[in-house]
N, C-alpha and C. Protein backbone atom coordinates (compact mmCIF):
# COMPACT_ATOMS: atom_id res chain seq x y z
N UNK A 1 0.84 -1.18 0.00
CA UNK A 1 0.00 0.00 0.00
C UNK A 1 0.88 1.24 0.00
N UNK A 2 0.86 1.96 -0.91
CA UNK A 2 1.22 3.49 -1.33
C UNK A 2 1.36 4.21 0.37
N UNK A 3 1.85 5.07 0.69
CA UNK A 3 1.96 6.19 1.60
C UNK A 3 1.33 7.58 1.34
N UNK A 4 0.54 7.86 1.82
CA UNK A 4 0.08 8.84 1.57
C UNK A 4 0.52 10.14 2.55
N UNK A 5 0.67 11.49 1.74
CA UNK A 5 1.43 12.64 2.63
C UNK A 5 0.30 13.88 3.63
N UNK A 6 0.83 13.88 5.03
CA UNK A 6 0.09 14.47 5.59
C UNK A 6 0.14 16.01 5.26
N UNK A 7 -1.02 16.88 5.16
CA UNK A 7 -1.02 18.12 5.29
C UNK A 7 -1.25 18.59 6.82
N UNK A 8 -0.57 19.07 6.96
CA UNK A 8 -0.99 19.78 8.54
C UNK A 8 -1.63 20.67 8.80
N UNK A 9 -2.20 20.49 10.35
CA UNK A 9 -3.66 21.48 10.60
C UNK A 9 -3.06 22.27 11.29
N UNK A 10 -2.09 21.92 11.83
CA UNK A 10 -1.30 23.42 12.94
C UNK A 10 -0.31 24.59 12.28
N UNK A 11 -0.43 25.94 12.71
CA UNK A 11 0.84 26.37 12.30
C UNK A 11 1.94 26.18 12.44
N UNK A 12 2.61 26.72 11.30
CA UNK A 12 4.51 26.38 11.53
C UNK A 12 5.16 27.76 11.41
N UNK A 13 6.14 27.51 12.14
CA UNK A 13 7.00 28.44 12.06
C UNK A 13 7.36 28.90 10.96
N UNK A 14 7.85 30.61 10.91
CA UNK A 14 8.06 30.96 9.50
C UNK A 14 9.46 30.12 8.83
N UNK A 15 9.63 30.34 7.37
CA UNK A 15 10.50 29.84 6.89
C UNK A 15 11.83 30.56 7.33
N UNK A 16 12.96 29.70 7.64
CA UNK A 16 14.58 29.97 7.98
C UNK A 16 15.20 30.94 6.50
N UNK A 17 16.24 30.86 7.21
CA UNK A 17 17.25 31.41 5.85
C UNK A 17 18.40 31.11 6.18
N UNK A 18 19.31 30.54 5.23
CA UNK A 18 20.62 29.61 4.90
C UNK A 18 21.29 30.45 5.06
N UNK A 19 21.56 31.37 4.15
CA UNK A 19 22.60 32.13 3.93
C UNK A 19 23.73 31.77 2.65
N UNK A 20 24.50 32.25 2.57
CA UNK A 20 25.27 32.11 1.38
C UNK A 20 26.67 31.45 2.17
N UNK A 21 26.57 30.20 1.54
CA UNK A 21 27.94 29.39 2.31
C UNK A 21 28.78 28.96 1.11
N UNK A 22 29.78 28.55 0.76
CA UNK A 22 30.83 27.84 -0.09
C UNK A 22 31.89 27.01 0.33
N UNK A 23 32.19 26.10 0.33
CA UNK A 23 33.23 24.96 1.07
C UNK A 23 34.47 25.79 1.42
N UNK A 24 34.66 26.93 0.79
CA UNK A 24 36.10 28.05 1.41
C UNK A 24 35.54 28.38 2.53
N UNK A 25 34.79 28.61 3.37
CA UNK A 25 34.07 29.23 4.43
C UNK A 25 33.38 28.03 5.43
N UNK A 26 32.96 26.76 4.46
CA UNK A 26 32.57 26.02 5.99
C UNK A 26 33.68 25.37 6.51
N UNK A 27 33.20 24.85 7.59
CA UNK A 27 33.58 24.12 8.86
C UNK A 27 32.98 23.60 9.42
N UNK A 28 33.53 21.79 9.44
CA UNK A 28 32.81 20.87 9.96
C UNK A 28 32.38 21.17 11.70
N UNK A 29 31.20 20.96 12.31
CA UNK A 29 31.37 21.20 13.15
C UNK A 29 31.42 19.48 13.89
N UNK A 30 31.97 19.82 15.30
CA UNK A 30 32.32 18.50 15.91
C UNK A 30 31.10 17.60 16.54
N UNK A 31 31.10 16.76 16.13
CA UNK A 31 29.75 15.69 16.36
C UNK A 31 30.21 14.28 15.95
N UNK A 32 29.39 13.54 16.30
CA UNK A 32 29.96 11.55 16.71
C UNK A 32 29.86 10.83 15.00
N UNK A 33 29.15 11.89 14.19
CA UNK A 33 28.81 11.30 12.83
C UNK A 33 29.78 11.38 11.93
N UNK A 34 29.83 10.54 10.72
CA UNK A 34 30.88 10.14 9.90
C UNK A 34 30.69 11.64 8.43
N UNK A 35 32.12 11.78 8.28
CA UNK A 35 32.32 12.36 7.24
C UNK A 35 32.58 13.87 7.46
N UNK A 36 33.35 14.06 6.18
CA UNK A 36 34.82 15.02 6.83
C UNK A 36 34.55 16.46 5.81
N UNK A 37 33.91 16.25 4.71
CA UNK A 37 32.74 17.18 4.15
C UNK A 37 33.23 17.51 2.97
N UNK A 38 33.36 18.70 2.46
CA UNK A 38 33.53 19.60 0.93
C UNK A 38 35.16 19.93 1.26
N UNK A 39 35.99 19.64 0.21
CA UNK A 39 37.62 20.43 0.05
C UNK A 39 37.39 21.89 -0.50
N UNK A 40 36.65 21.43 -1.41
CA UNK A 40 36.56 22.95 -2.27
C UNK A 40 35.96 23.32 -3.15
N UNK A 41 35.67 24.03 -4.20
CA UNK A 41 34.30 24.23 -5.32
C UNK A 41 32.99 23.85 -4.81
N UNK A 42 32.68 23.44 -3.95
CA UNK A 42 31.24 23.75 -3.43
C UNK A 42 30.71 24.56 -3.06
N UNK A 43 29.44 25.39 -3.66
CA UNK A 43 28.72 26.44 -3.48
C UNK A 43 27.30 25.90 -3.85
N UNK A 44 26.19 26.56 -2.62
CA UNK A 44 25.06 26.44 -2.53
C UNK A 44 24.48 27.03 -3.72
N UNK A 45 23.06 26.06 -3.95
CA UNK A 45 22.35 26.60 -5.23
C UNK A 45 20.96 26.68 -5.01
N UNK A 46 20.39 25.03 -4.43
CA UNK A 46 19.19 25.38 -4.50
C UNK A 46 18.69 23.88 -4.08
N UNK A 47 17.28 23.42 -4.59
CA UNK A 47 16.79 22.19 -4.03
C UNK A 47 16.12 21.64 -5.20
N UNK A 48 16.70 22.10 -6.47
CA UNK A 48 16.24 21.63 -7.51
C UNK A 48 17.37 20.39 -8.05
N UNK A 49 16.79 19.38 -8.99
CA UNK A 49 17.86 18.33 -9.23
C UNK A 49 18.66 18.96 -9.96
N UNK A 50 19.79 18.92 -9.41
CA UNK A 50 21.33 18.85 -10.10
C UNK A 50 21.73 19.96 -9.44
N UNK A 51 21.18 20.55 -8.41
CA UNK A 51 21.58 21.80 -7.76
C UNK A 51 22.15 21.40 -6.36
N UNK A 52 23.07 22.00 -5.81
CA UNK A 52 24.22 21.94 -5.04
C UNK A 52 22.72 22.14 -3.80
N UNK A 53 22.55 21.34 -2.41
CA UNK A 53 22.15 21.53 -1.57
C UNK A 53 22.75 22.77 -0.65
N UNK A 54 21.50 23.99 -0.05
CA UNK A 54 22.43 24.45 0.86
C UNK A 54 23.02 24.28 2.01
N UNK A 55 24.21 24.08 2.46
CA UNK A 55 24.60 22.97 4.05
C UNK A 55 23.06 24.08 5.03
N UNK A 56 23.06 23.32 6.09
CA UNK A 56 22.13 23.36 6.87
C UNK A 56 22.84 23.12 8.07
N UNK A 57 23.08 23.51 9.18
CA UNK A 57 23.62 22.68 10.54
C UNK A 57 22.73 23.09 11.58
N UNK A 58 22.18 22.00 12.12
CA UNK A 58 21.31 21.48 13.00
C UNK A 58 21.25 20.64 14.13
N UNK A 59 20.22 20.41 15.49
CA UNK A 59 20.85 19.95 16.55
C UNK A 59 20.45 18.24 16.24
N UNK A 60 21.01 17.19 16.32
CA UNK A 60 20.42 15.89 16.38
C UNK A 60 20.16 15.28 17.92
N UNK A 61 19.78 14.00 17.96
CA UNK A 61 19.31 13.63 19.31
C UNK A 61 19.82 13.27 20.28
N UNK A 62 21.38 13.74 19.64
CA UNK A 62 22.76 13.82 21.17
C UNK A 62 23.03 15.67 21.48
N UNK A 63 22.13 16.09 21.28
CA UNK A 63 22.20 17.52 21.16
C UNK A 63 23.56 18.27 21.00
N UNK A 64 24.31 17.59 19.51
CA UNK A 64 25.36 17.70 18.66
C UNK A 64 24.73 18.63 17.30
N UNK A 65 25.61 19.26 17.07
CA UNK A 65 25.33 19.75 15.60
C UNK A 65 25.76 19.31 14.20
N UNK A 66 24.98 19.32 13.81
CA UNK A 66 25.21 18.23 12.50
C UNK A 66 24.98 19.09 11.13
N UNK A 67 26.48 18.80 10.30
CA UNK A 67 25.88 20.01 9.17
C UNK A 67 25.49 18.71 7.82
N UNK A 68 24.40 19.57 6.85
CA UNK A 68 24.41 18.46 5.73
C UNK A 68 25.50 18.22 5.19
N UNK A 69 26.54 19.36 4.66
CA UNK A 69 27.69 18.96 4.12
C UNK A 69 28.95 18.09 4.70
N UNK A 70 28.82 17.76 5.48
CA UNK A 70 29.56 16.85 6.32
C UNK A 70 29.57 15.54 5.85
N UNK A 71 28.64 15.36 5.13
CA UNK A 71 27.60 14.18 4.52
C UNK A 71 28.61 13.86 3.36
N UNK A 72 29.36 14.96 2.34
CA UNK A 72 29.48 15.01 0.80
C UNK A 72 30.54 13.71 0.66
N UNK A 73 30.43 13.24 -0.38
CA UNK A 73 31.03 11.96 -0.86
C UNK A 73 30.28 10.74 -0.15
N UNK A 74 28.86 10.89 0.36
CA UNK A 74 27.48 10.02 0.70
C UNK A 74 26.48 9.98 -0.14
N UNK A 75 26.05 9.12 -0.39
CA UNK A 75 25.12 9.36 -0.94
C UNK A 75 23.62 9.52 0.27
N UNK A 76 22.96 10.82 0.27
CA UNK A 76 22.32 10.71 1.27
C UNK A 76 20.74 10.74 1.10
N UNK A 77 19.85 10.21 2.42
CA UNK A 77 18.13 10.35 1.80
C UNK A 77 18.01 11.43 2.93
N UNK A 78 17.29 12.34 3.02
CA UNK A 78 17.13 13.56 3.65
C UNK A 78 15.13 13.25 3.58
N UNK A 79 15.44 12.71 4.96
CA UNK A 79 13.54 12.28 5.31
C UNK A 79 12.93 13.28 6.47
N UNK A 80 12.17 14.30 5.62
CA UNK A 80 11.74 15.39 6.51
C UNK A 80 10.62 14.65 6.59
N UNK A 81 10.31 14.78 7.68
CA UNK A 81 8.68 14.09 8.35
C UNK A 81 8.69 14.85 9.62
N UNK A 82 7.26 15.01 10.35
CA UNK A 82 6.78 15.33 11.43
C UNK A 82 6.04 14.45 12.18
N UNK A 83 6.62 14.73 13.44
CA UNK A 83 6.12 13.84 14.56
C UNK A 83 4.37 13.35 14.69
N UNK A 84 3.72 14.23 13.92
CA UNK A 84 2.57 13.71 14.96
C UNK A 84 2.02 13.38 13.20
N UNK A 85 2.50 12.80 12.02
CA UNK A 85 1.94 12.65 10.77
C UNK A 85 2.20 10.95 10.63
N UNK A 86 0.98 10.21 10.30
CA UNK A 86 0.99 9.09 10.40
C UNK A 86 1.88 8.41 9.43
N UNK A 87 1.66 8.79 8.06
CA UNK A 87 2.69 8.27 7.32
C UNK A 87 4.20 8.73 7.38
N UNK A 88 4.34 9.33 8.56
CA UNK A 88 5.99 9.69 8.72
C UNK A 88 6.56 8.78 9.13
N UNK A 89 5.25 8.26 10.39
CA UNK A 89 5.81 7.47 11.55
C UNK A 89 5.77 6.20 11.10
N UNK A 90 4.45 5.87 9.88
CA UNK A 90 5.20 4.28 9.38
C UNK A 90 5.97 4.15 8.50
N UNK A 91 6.81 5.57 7.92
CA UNK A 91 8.22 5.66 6.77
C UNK A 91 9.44 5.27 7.87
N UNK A 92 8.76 6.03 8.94
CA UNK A 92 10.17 5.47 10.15
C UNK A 92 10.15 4.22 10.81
N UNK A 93 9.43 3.64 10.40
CA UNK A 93 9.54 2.06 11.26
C UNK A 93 10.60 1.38 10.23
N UNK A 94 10.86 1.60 9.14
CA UNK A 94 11.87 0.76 8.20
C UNK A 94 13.54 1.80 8.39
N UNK A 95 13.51 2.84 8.75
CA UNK A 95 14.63 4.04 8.45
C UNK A 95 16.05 2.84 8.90
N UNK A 96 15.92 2.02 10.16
CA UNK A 96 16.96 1.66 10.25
C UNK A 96 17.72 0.41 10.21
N UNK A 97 16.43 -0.35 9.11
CA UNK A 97 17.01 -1.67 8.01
C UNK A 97 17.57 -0.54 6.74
N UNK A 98 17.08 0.50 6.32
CA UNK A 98 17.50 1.08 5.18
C UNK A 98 19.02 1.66 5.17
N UNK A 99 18.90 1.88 6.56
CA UNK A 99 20.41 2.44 6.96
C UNK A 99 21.69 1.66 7.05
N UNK A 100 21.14 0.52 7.51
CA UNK A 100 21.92 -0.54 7.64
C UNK A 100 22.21 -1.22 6.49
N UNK A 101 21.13 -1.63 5.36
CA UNK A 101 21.79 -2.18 4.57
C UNK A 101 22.34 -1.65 3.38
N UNK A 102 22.88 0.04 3.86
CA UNK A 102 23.18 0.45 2.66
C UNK A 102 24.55 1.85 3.16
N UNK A 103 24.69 1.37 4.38
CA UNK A 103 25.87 2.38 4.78
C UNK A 103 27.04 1.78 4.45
N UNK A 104 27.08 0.69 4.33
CA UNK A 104 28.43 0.21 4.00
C UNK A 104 28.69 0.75 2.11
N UNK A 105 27.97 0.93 1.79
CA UNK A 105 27.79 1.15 0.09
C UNK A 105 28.21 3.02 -0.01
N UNK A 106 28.49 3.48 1.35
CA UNK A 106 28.53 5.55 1.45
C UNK A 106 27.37 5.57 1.26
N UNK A 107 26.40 5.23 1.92
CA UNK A 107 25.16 5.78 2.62
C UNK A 107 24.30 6.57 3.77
N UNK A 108 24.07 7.54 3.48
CA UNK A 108 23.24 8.15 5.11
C UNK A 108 21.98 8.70 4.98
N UNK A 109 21.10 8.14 5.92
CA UNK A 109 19.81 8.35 6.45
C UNK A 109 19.83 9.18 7.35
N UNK A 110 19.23 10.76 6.67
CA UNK A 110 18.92 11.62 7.69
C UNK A 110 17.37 11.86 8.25
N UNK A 111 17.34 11.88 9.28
CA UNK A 111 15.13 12.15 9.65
C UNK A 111 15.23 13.19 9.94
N UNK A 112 14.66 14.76 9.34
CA UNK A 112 14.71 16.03 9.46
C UNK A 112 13.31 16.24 10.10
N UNK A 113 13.13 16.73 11.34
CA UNK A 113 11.57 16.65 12.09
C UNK A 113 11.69 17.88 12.31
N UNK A 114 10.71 18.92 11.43
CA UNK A 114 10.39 20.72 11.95
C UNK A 114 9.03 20.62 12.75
N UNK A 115 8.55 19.87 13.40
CA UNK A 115 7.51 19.76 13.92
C UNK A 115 7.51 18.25 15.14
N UNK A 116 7.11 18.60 15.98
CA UNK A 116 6.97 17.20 16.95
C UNK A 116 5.63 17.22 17.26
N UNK A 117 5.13 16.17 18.45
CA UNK A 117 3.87 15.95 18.34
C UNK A 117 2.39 17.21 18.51
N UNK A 118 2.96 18.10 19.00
CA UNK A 118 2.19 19.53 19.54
C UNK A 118 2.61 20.56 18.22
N UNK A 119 3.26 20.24 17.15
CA UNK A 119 3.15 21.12 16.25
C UNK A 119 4.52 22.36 15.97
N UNK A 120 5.29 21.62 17.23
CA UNK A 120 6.34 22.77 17.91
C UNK A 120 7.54 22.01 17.65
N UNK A 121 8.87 23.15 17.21
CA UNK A 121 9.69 22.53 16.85
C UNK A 121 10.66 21.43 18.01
N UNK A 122 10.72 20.33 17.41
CA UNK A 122 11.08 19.43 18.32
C UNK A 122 12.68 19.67 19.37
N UNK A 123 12.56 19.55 20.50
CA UNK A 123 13.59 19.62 21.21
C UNK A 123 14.74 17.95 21.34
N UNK A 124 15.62 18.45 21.69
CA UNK A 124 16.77 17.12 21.90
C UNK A 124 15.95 15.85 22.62
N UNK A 125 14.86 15.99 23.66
CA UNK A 125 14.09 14.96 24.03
C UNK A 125 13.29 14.37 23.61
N UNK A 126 12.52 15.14 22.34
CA UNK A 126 11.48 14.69 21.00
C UNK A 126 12.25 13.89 20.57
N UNK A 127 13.44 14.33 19.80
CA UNK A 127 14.43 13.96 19.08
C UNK A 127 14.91 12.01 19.33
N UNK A 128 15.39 12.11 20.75
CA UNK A 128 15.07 10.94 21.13
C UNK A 128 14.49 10.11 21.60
N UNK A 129 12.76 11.10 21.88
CA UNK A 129 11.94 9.72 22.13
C UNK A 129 11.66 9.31 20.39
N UNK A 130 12.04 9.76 19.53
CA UNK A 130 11.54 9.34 17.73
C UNK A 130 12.45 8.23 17.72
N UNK A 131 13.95 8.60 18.45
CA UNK A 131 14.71 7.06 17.67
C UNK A 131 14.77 5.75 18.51
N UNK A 132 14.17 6.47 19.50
CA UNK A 132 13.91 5.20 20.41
C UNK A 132 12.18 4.42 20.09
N UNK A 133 11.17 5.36 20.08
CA UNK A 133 10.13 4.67 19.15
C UNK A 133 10.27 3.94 18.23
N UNK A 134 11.21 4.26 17.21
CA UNK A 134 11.82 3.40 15.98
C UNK A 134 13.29 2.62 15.67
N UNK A 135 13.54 2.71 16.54
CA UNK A 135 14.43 1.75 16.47
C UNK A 135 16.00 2.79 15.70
N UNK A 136 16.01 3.94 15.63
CA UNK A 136 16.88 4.46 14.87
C UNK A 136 18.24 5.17 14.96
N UNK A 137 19.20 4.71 14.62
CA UNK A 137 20.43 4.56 14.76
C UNK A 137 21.73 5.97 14.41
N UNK A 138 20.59 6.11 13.28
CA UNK A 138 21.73 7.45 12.31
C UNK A 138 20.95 8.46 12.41
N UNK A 139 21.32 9.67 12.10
CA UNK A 139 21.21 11.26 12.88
C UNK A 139 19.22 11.06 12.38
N UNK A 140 19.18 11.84 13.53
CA UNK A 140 17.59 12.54 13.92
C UNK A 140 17.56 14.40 13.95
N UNK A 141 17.04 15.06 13.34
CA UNK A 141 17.91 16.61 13.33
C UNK A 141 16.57 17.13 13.27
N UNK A 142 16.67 18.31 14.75
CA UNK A 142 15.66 18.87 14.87
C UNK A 142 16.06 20.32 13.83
N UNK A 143 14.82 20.41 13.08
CA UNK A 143 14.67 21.59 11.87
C UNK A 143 14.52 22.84 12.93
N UNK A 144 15.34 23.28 13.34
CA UNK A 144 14.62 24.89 14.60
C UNK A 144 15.35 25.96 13.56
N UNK A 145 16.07 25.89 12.10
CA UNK A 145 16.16 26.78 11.87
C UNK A 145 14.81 27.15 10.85
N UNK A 146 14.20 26.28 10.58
CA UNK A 146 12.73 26.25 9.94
C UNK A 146 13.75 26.32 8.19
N UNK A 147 14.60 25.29 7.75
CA UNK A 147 15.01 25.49 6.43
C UNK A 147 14.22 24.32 5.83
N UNK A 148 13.23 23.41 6.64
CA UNK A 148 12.76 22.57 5.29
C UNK A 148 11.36 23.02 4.99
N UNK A 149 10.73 23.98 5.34
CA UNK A 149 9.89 24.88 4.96
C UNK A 149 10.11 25.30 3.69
N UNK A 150 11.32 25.43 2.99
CA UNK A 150 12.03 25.79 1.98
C UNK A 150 11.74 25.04 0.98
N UNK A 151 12.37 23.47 1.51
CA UNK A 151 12.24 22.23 0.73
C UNK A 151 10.49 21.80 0.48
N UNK A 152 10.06 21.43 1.33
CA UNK A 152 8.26 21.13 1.52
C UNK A 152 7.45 22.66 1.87
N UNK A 153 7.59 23.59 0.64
CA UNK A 153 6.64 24.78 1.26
C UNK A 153 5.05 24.45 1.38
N UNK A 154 4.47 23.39 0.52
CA UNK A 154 3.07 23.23 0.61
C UNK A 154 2.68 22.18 1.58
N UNK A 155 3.98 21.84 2.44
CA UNK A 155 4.02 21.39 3.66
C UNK A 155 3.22 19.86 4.16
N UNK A 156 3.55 19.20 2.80
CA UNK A 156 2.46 17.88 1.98
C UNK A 156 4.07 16.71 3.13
N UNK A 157 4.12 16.06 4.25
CA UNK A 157 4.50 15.04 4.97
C UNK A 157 4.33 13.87 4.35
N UNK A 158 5.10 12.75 4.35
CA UNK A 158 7.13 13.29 4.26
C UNK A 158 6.92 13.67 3.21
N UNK A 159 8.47 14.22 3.54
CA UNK A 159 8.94 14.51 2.16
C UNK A 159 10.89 13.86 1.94
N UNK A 160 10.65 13.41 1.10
CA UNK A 160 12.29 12.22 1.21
C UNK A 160 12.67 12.62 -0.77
N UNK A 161 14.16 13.08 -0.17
CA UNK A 161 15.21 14.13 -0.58
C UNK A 161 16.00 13.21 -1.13
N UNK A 162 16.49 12.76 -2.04
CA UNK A 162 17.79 12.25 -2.45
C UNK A 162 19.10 12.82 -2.95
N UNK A 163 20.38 13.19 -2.34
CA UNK A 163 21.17 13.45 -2.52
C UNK A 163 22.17 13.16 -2.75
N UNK A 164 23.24 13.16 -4.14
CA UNK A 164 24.41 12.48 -4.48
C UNK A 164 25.61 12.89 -3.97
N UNK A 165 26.76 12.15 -3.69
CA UNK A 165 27.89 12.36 -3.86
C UNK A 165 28.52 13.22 -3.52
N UNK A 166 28.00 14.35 -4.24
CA UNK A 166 28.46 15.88 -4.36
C UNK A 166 27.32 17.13 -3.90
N UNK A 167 26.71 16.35 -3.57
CA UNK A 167 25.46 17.02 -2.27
C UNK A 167 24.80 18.18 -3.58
N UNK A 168 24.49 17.16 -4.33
CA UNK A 168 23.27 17.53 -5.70
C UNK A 168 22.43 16.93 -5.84
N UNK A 169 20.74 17.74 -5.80
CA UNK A 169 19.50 16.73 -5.29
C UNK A 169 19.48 15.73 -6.67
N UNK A 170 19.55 14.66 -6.71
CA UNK A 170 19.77 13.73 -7.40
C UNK A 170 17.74 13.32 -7.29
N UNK A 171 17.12 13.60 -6.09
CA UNK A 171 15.44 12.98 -6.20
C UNK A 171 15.08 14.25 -5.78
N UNK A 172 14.66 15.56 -6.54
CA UNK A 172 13.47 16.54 -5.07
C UNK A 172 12.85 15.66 -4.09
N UNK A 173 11.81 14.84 -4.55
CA UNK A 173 10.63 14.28 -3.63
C UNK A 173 10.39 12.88 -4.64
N UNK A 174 10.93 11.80 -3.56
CA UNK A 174 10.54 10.62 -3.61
C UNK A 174 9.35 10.23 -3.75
N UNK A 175 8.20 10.02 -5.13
CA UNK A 175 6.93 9.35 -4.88
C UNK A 175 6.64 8.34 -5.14
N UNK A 176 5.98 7.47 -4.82
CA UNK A 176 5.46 7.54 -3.42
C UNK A 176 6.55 7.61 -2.25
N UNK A 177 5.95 8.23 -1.48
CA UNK A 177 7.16 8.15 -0.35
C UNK A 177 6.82 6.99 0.47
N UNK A 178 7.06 5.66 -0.32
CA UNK A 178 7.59 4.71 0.58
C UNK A 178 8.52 4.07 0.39
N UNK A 179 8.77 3.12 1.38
CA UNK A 179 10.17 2.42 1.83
C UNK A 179 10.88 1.89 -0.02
N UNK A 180 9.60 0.73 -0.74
CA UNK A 180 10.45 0.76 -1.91
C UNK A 180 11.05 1.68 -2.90
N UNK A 181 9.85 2.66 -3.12
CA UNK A 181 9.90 4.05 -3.78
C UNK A 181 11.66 4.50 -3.24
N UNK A 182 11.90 4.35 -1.98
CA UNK A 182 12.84 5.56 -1.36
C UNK A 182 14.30 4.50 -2.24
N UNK A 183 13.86 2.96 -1.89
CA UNK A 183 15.15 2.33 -2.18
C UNK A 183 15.80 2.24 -3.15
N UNK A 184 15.03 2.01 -4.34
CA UNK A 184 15.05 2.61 -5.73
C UNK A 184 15.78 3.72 -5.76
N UNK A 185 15.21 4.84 -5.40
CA UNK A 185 16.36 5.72 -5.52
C UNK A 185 17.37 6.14 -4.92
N UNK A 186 17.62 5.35 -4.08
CA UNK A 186 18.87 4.63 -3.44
C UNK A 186 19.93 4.49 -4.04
N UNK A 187 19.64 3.35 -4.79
CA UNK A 187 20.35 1.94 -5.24
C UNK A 187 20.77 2.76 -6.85
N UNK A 188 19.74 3.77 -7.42
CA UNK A 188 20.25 4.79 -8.42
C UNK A 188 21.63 5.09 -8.21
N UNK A 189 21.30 6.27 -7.65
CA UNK A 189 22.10 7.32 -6.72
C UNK A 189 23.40 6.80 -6.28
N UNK A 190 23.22 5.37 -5.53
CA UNK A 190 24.73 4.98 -5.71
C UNK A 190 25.39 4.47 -6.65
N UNK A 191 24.63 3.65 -7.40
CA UNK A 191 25.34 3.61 -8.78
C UNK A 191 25.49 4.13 -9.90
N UNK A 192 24.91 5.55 -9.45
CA UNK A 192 25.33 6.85 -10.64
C UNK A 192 27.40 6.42 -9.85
């Protein structure tokens, strides 16, 4: 059965802003997660396919900061979902067979949550009651700068991001957003 995407009845916070970053200017920040990020020629573009993602750094559920570009030379799925949206929560019951059987291949599963169960952006304790509900292993990143407002403006839950290599959306939006749908473009993505 297909997944179907929640619209939400509560307000959200206004949309964030990135800013203008380029791999001469970032810096990994220090956190328990793998990968050492951009050398150089990387500059933000946009969230369209073939466009350079803009890094993002955010708190995960060791209340560490975690930037996307940290990620680059991964191939990564970027699964924005909200806590209290039903088809988020059964996209996350699989997140960490998907993780597992595909990190050894330069794989990472990110769960981007701008919303927890009250509608409010989730704190470090949301954060980990989600990966302990699901069983989940690899980063959980609370959205408090409100940047996937950006990505999902018509705010249609989940929404699952595919990103190559070189942190270029390789999928905007996975449809259907389920588990096979997502693996597929997986199993692409790494063998581009």
């Amino acid at each position: 059965m297909a997944t179907m995407g929640c619209t939400p009845v509560l307000t959200s916070p206004p949309t964030g802003e990135t800013g203008d970053v380029d791999a001469c200017d970032w810096t990994r920040p220090a956190n328990d997660w793998t990968g050492e990020g951009p050398t150089d020629g990387l500059c933000e573009e946009g969230f369209d396919v073939g466009e350079t993602v803009p890094d993002v750094q955010i708190m995960d559920q060791n209340g560490q900061t975690v930037s996307l570009w940290q990620f680059y030379g991964l191939v990564v799925a970027v699964d924005v979902s909200t806590m209290w949206c039903g088809p988020c929560q059964e996209l996350a019951e699989g997140i960490e067979e998907v993780y597992h059987e595909y990190s050894e291949q330069g794989f990472m599963y990110l769960s981007v949550l701008p919303e927890n169960v009250d509608g409010e952006t989730p704190e470090q304790s949301d954060l980990q009651d989600w990966t302990t509900w699901f069983g989940i292993s690899a980063p959980v990143l609370s959205d408090n700068s409100g940047w996937s407002y950006d990505l999902v403006p018509e705010q249609d839950w989940p929404n699952v991001l595919i990103l190559d290599r070189e942190m270029k959306v390789y999928d905007r939006r996975v449809e259907p957003a389920d588990e096979a749908s997502i693996i597929s473009q997986i199993e692409a993505a790494l063998a581009d």
